[in-house]
C-alpha atoms as a PDB file:
ATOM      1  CA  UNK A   1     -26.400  19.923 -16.022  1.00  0.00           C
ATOM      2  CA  UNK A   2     -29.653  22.358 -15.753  1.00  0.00           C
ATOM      3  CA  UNK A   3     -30.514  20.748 -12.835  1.00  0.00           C
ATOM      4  CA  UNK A   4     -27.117  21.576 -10.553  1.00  0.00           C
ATOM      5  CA  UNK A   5     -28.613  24.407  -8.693  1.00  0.00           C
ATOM      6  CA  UNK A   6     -31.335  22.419  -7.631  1.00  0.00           C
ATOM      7  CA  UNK A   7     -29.511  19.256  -6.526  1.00  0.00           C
ATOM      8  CA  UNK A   8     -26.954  21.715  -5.233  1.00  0.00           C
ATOM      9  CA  UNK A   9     -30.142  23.129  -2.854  1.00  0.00           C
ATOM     10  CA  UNK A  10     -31.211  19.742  -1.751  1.00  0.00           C
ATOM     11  CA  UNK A  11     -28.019  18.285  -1.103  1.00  0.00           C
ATOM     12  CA  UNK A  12     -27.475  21.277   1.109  1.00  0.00           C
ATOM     13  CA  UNK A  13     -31.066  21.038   2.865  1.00  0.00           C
ATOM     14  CA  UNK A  14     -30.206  17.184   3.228  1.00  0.00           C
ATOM     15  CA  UNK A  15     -27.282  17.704   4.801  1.00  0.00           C
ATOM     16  CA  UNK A  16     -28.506  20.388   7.230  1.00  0.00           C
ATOM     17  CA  UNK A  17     -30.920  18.290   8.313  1.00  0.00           C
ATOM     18  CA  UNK A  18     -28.602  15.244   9.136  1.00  0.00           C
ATOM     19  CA  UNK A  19     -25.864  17.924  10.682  1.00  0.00           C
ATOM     20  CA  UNK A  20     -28.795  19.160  12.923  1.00  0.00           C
ATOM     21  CA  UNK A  21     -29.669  15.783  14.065  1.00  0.00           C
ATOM     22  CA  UNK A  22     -26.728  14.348  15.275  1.00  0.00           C
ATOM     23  CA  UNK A  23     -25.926  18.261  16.761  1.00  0.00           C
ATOM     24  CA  UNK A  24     -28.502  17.405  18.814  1.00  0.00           C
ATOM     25  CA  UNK A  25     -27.753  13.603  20.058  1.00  0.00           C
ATOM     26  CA  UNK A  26     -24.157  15.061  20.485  1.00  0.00           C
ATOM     27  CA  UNK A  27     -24.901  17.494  23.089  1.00  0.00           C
ATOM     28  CA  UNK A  28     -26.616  16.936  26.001  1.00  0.00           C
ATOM     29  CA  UNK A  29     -27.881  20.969  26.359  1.00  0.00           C
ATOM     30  CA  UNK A  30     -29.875  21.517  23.823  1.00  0.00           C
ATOM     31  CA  UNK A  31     -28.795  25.973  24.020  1.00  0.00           C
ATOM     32  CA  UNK A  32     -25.117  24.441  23.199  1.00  0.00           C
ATOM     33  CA  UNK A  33     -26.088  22.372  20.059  1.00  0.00           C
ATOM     34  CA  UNK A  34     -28.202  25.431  18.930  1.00  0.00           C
ATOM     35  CA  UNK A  35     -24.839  27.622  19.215  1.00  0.00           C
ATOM     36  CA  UNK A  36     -23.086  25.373  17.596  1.00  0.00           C
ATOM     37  CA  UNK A  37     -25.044  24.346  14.792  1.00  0.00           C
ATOM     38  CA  UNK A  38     -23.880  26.868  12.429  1.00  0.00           C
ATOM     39  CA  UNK A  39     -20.194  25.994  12.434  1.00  0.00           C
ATOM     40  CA  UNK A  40     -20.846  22.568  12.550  1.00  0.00           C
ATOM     41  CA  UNK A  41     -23.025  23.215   9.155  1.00  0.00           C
ATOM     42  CA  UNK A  42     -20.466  25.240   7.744  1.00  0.00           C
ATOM     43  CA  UNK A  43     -17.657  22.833   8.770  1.00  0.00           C
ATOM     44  CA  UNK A  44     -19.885  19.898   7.159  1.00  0.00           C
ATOM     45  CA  UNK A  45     -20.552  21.797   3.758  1.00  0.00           C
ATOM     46  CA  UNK A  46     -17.162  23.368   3.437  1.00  0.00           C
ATOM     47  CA  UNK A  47     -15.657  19.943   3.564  1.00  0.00           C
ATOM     48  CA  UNK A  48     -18.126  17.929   1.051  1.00  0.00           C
ATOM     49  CA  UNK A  49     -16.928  21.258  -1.186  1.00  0.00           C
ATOM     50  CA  UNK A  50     -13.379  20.740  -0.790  1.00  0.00           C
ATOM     51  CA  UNK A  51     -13.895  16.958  -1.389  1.00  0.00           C
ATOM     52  CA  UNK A  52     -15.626  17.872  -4.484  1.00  0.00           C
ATOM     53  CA  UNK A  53     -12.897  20.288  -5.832  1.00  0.00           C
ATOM     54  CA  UNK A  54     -10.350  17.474  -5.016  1.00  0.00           C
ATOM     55  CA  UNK A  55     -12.366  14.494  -6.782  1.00  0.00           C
ATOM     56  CA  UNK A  56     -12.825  17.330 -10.197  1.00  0.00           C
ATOM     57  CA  UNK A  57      -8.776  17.959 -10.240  1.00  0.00           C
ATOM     58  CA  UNK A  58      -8.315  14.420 -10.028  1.00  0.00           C
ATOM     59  CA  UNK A  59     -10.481  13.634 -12.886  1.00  0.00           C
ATOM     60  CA  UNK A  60      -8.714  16.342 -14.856  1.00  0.00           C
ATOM     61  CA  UNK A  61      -5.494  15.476 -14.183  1.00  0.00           C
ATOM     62  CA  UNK A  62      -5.291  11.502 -13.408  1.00  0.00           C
ATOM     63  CA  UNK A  63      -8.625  10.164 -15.351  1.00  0.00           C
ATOM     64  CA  UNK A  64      -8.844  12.373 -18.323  1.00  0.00           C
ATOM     65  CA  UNK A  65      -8.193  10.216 -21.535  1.00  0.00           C
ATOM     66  CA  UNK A  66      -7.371  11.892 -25.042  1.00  0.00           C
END
């Protein structure tokens, strides 16, 4: 588990990079998919979070075995 911070910081820089992509095949100006980049990023890492949160109270709740 040492290494969560650092998986943490590439999953992040991996998915920036994919979110910036497709911002820019998405829009045709390239000014608009620079002003919207941020939220999109946000949006994108916000929900993998919340999908992670989820999947952990699941696992505490439904899978855990005593």
């Amino acid at each position: 588990m040492n290494d969560l911070p650092f998986h943490l910081l590439l999953f992040a820089f991996t998915g920036t990079v994919i979110v910036t992509i497709s911002s820019f095949f998405s829009e045709a100006d390239d000014q608009a998919a620079l002003r919207a980049l941020p939220r999109r990023v946000l949006v994108f890492l916000g929900g993998c979070g919340l999908i992670a949160v989820v999947m952990l109270i699941l696992e505490h709740t439904v899978a855990s075995v005593h």
